[in-house]
C-alpha atoms as a PDB file:
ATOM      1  CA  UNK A   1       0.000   0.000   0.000  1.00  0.00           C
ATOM      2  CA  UNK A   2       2.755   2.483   0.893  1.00  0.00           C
ATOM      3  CA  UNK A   3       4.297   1.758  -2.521  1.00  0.00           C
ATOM      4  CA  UNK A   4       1.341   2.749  -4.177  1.00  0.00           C
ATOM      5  CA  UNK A   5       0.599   5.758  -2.375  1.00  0.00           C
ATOM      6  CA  UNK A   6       4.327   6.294  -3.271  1.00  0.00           C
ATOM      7  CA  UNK A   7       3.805   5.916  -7.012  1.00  0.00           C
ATOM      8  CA  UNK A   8       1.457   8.098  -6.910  1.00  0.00           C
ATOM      9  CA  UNK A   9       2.943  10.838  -5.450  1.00  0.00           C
ATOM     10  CA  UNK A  10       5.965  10.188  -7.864  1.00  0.00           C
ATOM     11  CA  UNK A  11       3.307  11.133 -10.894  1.00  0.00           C
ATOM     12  CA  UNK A  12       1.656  14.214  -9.503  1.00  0.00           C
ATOM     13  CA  UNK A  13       4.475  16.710 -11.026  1.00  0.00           C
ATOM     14  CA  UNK A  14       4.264  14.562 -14.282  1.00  0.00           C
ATOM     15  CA  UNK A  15       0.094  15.300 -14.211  1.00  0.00           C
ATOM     16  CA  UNK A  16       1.002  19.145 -13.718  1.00  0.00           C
ATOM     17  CA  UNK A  17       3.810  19.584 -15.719  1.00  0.00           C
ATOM     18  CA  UNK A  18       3.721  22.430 -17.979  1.00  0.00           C
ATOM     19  CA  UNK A  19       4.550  20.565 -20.970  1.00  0.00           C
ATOM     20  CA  UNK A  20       1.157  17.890 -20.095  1.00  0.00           C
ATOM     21  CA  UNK A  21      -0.878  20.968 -20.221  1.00  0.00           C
ATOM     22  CA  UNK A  22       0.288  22.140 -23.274  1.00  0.00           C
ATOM     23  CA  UNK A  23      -0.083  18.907 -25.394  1.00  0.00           C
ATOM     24  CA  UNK A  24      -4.358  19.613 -24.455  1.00  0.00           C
ATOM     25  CA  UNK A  25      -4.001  22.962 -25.711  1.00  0.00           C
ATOM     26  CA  UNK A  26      -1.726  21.885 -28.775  1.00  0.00           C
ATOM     27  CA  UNK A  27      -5.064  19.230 -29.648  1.00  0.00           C
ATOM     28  CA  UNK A  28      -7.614  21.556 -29.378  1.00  0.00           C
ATOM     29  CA  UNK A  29      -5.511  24.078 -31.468  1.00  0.00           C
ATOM     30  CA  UNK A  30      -5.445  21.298 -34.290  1.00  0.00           C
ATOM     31  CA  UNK A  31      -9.050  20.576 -34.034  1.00  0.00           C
ATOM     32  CA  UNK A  32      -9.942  24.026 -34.167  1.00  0.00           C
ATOM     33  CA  UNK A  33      -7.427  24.560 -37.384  1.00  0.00           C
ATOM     34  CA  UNK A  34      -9.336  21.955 -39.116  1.00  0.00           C
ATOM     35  CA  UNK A  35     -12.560  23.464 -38.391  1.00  0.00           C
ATOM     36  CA  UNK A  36     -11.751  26.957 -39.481  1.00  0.00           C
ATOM     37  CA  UNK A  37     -10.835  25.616 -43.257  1.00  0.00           C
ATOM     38  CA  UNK A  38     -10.658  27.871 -46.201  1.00  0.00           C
ATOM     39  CA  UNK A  39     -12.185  31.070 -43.407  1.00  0.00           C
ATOM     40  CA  UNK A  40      -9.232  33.789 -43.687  1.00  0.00           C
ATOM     41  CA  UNK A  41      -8.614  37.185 -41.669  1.00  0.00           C
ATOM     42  CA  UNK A  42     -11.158  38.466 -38.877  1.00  0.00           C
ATOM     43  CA  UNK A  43     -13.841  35.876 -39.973  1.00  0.00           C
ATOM     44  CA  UNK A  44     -10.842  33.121 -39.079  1.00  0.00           C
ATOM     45  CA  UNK A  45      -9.355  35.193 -35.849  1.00  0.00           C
ATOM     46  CA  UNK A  46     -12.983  35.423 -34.566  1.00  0.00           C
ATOM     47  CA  UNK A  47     -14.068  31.775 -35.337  1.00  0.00           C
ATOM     48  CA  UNK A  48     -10.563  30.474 -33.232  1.00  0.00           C
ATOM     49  CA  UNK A  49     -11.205  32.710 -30.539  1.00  0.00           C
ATOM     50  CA  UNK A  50     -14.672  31.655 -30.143  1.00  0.00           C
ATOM     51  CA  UNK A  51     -13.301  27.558 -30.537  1.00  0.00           C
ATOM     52  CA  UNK A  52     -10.409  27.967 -28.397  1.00  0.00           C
ATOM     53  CA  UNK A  53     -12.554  29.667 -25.270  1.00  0.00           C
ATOM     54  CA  UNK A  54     -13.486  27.469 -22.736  1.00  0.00           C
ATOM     55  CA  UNK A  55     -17.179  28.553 -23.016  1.00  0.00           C
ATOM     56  CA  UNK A  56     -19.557  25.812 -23.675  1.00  0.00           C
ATOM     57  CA  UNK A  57     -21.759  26.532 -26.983  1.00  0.00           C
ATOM     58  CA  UNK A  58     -25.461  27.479 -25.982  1.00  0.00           C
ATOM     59  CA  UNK A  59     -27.729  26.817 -28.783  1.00  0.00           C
ATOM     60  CA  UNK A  60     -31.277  28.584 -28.976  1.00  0.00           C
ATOM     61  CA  UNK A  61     -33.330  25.816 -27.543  1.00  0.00           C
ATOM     62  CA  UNK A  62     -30.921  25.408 -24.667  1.00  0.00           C
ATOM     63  CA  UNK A  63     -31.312  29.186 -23.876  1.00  0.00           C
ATOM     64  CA  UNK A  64     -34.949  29.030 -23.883  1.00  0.00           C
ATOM     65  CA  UNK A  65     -35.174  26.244 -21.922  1.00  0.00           C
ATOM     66  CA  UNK A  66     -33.125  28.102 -19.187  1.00  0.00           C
ATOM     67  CA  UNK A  67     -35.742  30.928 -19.219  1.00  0.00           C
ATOM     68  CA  UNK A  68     -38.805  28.495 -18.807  1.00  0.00           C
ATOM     69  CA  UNK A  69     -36.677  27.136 -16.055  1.00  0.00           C
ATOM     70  CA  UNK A  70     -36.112  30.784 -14.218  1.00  0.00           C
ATOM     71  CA  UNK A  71     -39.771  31.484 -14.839  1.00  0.00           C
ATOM     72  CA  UNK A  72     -41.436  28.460 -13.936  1.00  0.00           C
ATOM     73  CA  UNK A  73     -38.899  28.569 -10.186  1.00  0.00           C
ATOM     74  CA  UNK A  74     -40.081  31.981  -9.578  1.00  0.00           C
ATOM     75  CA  UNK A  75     -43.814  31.083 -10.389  1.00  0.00           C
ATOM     76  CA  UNK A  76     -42.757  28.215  -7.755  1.00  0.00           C
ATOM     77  CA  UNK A  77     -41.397  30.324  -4.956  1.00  0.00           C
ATOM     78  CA  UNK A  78     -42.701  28.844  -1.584  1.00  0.00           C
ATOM     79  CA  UNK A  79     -43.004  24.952  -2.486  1.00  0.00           C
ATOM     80  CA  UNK A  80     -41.739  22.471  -1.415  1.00  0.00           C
ATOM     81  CA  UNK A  81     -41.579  18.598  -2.018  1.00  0.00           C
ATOM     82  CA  UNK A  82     -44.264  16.620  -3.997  1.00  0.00           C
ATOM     83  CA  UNK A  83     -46.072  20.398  -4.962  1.00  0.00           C
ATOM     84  CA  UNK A  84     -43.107  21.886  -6.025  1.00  0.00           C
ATOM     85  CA  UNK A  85     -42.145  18.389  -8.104  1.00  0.00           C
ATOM     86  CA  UNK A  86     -45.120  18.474 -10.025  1.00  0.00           C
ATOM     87  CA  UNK A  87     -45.781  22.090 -10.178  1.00  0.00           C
ATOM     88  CA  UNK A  88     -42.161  22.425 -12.003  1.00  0.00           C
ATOM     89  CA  UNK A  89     -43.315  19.297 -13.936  1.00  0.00           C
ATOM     90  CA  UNK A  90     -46.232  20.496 -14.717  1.00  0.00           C
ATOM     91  CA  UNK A  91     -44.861  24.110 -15.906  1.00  0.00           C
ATOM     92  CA  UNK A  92     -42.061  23.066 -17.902  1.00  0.00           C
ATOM     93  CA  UNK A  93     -44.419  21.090 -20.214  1.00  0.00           C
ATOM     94  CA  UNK A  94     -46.251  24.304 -21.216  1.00  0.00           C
ATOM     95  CA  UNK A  95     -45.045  25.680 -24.509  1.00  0.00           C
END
């Protein structure tokens, strides 16, 4: 067991090296570079920006969906348990 925990510890700086870190960022700098294809000047620099952030993509339905959800817990304000279940249930199936 000691060995292990041993091992272990030996691998941490190889985990947090510098140069581990880098080979992530050097993949998603190829995968972006495919994706941006023939797209040239500002178009390209904004499309790698936007690729390279960290930001998850938020598509349309996704963003509506988070305002039923902020709507429907306000409307909900003051439940609790089984109520508030199928209330949110309930209001989320609304169109």
């Amino acid at each position: 067991m000691k060995k292990m925990i041993g091992a272990a510890l030996l691998a941490l700086p190889v985990l947090f090296h510098p140069a581990f870190a880098a080979t992530a960022q050097q993949n998603k700098m190829a995968t972006c570079n495919k994706e941006a294809g023939d797209r040239k000047g500002d178009e390209r620099k904004a499309f790698m920006k936007e690729c390279l952030s960290n930001k998850p993509k938020v598509s349309d339905a996704q963003k509506a969906q988070q305002e039923k959800m902020k709507t429907c817990n306000a409307q909900a304000k003051g439940m609790k348990g089984d109520e508030r279940k199928k209330f949110m249930s309930d209001c989320l199936k609304k169109d």
